[in-house]
C-alpha atoms as a PDB file:
ATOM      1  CA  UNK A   1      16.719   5.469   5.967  1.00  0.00           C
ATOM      2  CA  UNK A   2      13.535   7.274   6.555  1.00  0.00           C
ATOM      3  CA  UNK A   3      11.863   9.911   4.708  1.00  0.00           C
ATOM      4  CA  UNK A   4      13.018  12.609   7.263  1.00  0.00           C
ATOM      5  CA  UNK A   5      16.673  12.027   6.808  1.00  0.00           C
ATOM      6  CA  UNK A   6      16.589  11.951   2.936  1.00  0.00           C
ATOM      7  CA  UNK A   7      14.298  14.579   2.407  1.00  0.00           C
ATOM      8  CA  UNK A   8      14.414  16.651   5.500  1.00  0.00           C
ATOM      9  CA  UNK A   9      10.739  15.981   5.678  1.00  0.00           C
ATOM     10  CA  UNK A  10       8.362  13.747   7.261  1.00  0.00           C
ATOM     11  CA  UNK A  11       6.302  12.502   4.137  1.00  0.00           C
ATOM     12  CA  UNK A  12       8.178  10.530   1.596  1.00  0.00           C
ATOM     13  CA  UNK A  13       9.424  11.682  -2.190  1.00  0.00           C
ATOM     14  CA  UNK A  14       6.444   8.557  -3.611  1.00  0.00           C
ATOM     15  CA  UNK A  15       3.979  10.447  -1.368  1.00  0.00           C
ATOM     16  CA  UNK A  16       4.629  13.586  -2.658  1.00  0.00           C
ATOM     17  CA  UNK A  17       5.191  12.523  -6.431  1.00  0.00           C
ATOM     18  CA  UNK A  18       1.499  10.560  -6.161  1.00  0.00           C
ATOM     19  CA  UNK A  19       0.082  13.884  -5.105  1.00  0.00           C
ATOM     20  CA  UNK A  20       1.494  15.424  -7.697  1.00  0.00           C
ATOM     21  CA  UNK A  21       0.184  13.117 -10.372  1.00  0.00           C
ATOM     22  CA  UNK A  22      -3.019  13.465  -9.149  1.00  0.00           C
ATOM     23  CA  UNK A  23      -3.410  17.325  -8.967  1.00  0.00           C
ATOM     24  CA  UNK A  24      -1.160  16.885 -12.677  1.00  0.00           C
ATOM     25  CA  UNK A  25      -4.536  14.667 -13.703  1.00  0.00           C
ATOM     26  CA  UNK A  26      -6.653  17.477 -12.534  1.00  0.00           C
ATOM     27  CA  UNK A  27      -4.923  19.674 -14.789  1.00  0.00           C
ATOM     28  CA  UNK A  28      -3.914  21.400 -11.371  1.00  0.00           C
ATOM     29  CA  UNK A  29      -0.041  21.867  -9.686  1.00  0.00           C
ATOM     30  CA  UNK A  30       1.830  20.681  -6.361  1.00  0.00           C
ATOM     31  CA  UNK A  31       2.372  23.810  -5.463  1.00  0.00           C
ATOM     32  CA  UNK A  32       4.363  24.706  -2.651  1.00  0.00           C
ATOM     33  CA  UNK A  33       1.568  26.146  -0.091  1.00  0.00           C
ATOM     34  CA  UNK A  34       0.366  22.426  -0.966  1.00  0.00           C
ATOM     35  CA  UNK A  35       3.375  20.942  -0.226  1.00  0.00           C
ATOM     36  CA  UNK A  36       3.524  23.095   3.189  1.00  0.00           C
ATOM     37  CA  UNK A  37      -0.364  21.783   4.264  1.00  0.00           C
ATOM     38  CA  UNK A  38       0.830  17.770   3.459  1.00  0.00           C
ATOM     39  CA  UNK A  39       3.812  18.557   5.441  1.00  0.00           C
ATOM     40  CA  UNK A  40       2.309  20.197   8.323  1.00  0.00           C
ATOM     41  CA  UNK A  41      -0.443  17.181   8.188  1.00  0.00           C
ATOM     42  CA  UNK A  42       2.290  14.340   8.274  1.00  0.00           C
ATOM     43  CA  UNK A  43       4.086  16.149  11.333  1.00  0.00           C
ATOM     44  CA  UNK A  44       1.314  16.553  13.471  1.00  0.00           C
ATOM     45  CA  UNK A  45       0.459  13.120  13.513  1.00  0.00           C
ATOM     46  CA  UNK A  46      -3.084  13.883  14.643  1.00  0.00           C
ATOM     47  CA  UNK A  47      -6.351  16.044  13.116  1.00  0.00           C
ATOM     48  CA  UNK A  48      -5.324  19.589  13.437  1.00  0.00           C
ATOM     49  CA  UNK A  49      -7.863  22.517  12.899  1.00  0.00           C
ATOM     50  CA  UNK A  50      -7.244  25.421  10.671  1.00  0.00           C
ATOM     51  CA  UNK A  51      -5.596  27.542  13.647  1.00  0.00           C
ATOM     52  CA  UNK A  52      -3.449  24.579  14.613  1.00  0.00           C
ATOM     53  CA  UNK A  53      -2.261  24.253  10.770  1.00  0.00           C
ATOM     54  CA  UNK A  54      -1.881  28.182  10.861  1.00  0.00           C
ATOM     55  CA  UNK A  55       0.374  28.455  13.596  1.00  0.00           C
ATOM     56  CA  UNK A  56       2.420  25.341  12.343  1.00  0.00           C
ATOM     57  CA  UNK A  57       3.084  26.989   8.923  1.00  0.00           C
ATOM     58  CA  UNK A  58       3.166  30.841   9.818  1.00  0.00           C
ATOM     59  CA  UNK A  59       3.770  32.191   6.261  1.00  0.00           C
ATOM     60  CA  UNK A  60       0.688  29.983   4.898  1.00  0.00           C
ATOM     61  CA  UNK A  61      -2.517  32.488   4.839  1.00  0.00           C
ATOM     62  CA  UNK A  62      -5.431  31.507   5.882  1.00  0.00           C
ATOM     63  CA  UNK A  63      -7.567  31.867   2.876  1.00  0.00           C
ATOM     64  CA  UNK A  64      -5.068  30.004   1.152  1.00  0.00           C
ATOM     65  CA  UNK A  65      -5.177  27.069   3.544  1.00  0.00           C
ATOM     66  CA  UNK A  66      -8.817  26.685   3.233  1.00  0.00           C
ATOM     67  CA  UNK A  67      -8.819  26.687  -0.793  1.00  0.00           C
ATOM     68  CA  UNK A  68      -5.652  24.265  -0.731  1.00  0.00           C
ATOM     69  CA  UNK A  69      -7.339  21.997   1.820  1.00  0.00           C
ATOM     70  CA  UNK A  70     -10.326  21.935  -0.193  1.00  0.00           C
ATOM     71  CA  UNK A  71      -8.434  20.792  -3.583  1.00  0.00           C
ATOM     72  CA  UNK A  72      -6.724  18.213  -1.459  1.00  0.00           C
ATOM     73  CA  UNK A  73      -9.813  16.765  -0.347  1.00  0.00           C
ATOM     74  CA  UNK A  74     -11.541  16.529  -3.482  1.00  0.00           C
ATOM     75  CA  UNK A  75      -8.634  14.755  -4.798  1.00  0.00           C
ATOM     76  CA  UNK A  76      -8.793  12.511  -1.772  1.00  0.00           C
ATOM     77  CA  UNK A  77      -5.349  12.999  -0.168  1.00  0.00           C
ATOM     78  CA  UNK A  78      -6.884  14.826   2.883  1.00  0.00           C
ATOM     79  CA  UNK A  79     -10.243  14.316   4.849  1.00  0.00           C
ATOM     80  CA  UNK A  80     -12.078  16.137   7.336  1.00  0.00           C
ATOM     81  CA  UNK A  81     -12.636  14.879  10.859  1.00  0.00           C
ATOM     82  CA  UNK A  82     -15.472  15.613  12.804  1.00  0.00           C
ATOM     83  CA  UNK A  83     -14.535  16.611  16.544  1.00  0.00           C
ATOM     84  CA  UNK A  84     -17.111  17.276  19.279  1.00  0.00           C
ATOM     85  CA  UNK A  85     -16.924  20.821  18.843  1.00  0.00           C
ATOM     86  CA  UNK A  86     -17.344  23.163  15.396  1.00  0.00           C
ATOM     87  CA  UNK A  87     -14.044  23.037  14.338  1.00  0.00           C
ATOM     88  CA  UNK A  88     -13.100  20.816  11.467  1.00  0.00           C
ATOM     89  CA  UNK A  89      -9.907  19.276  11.630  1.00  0.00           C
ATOM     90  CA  UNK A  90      -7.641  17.649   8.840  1.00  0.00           C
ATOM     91  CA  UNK A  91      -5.372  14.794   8.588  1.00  0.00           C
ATOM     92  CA  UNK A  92      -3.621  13.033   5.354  1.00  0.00           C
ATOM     93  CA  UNK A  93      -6.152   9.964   3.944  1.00  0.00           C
ATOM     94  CA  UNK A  94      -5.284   6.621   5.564  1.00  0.00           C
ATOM     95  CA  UNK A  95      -3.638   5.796   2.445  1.00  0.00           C
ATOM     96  CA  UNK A  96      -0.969   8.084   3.243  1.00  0.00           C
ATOM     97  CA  UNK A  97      -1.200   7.768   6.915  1.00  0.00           C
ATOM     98  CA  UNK A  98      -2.156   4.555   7.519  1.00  0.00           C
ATOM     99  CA  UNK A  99      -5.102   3.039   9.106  1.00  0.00           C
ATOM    100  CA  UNK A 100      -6.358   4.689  12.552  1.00  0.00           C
ATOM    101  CA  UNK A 101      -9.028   5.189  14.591  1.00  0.00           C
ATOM    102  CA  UNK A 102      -9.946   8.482  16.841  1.00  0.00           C
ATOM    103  CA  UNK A 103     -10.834   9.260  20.576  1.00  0.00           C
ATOM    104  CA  UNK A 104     -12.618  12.539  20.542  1.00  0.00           C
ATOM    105  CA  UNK A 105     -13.333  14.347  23.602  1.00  0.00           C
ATOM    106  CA  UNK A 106     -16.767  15.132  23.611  1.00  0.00           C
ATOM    107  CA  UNK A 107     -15.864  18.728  26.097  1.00  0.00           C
ATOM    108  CA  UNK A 108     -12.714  20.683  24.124  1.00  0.00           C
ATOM    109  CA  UNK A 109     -12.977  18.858  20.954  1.00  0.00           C
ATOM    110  CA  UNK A 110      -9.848  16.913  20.847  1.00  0.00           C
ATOM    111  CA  UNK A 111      -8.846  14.703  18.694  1.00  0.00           C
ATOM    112  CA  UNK A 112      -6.092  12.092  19.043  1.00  0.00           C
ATOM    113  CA  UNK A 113      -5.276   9.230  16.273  1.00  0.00           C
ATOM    114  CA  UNK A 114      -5.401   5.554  17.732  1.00  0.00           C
ATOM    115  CA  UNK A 115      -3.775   3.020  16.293  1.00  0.00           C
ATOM    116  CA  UNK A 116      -5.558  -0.102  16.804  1.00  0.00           C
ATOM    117  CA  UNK A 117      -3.165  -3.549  17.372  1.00  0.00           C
ATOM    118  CA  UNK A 118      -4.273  -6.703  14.672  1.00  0.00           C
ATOM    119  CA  UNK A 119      -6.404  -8.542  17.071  1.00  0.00           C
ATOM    120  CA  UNK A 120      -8.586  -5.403  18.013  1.00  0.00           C
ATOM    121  CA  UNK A 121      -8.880  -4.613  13.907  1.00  0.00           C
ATOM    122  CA  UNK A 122     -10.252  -8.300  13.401  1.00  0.00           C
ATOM    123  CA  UNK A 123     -12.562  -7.450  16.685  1.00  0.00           C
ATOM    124  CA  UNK A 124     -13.975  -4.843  14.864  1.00  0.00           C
ATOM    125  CA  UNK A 125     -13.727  -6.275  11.134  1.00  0.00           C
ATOM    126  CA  UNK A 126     -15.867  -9.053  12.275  1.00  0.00           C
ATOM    127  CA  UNK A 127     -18.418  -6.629  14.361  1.00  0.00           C
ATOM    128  CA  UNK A 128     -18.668  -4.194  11.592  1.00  0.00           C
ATOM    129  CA  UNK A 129     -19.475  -6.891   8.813  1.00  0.00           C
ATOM    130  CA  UNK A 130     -22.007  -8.671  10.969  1.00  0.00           C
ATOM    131  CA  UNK A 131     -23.823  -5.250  11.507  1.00  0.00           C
ATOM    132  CA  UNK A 132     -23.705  -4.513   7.936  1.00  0.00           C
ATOM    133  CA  UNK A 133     -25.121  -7.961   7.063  1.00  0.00           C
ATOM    134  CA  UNK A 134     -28.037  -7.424   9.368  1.00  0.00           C
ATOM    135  CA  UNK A 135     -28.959  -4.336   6.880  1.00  0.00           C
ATOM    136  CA  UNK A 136     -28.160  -6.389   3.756  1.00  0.00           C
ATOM    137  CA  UNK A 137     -24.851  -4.529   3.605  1.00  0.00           C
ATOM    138  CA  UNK A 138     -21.056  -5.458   2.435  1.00  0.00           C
ATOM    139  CA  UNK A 139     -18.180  -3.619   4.475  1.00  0.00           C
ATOM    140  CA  UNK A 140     -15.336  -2.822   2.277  1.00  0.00           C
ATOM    141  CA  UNK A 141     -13.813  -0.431   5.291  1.00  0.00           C
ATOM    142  CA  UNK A 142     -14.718   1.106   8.453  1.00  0.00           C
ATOM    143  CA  UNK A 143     -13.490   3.726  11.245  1.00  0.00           C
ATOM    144  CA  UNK A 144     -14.348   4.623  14.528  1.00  0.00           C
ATOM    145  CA  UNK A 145     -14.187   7.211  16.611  1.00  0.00           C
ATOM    146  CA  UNK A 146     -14.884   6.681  20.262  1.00  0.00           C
ATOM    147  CA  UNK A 147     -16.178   9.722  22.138  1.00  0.00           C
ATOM    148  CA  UNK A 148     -15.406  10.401  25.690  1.00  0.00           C
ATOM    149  CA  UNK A 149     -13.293  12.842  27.795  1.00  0.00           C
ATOM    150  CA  UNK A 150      -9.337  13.539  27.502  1.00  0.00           C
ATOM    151  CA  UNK A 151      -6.945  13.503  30.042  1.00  0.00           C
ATOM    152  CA  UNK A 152      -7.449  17.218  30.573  1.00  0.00           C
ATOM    153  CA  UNK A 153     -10.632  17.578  30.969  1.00  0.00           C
ATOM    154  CA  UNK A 154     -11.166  14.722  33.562  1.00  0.00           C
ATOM    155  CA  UNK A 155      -8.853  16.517  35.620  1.00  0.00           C
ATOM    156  CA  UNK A 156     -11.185  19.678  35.178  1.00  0.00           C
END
């Protein structure tokens, strides 16, 4: 049974009870505006700007979104990702979401998650840790985000 049908949501009850404990450590509450932002995250399935999150979640104001992002972040549930343009955009950790990469167009800003297959994460496992050895570094993690032009705009 997934998460959806017991909970009428797309993020699980563990998901949501870790958050909790961590905001709880924080001396800070899950509150529901919170819950609202992790849900609208976990549905769009992709970085979504401010306006994007805004128009998902029409009661949630926009000040409020900003300062509930923010105390998501710096608990490390949500991150920023950098587009091509000067929007941010926000997705749920990789903890949470699982590990992905990002195509970015480098004309709208766009950005769509990529799932890489095993073979192409050992590809880059192996590139990324002989890179970092060549700087005297160790590679605990890495992500990419390959630039180029969406669908759309090659048509333009």
């Amino acid at each position: 049974m997934s998460a959806q049908e017991t909970n009428g949501t797309l993020v699980p009850p563990s998901v949501h009870e870790a958050i909790g404990l961590r905001l709880a450590g924080l001396d800070q509450r899950y509150t529901p505006m919170r819950r609202v932002l992790v849900e609208t995250l976990a549905q769009a399935g992709h970085p979504v700007t401010i306006p994007e999150i805004l128009s998902s979640a029409p009661g949630l104001p926009q000040s409020s979104a900003y300062r509930n992002l923010t105390a998501l972040m710096e608990i490390g549930v949500v991150r920023r990702v950098a587009g091509a343009d000067d929007h941010g955009r926000f997705e749920l950790a990789e903890e949470l979401s699982g590990h992905h990469h990002h195509l970015v167009c480098a004309r709208c800003g766009k950005v769509e998650d990529v799932h890489p297959s095993p073979r192409l994460e050992r590809a880059l496992g192996e590139a990324a840790r002989a890179v970092a050895a060549e700087q005297g570094y160790e590679v605990t993690d890495h992500q990419l985000d390959l630039m180029g032009l969406c669908p759309l705009c090659v048509e333009r």
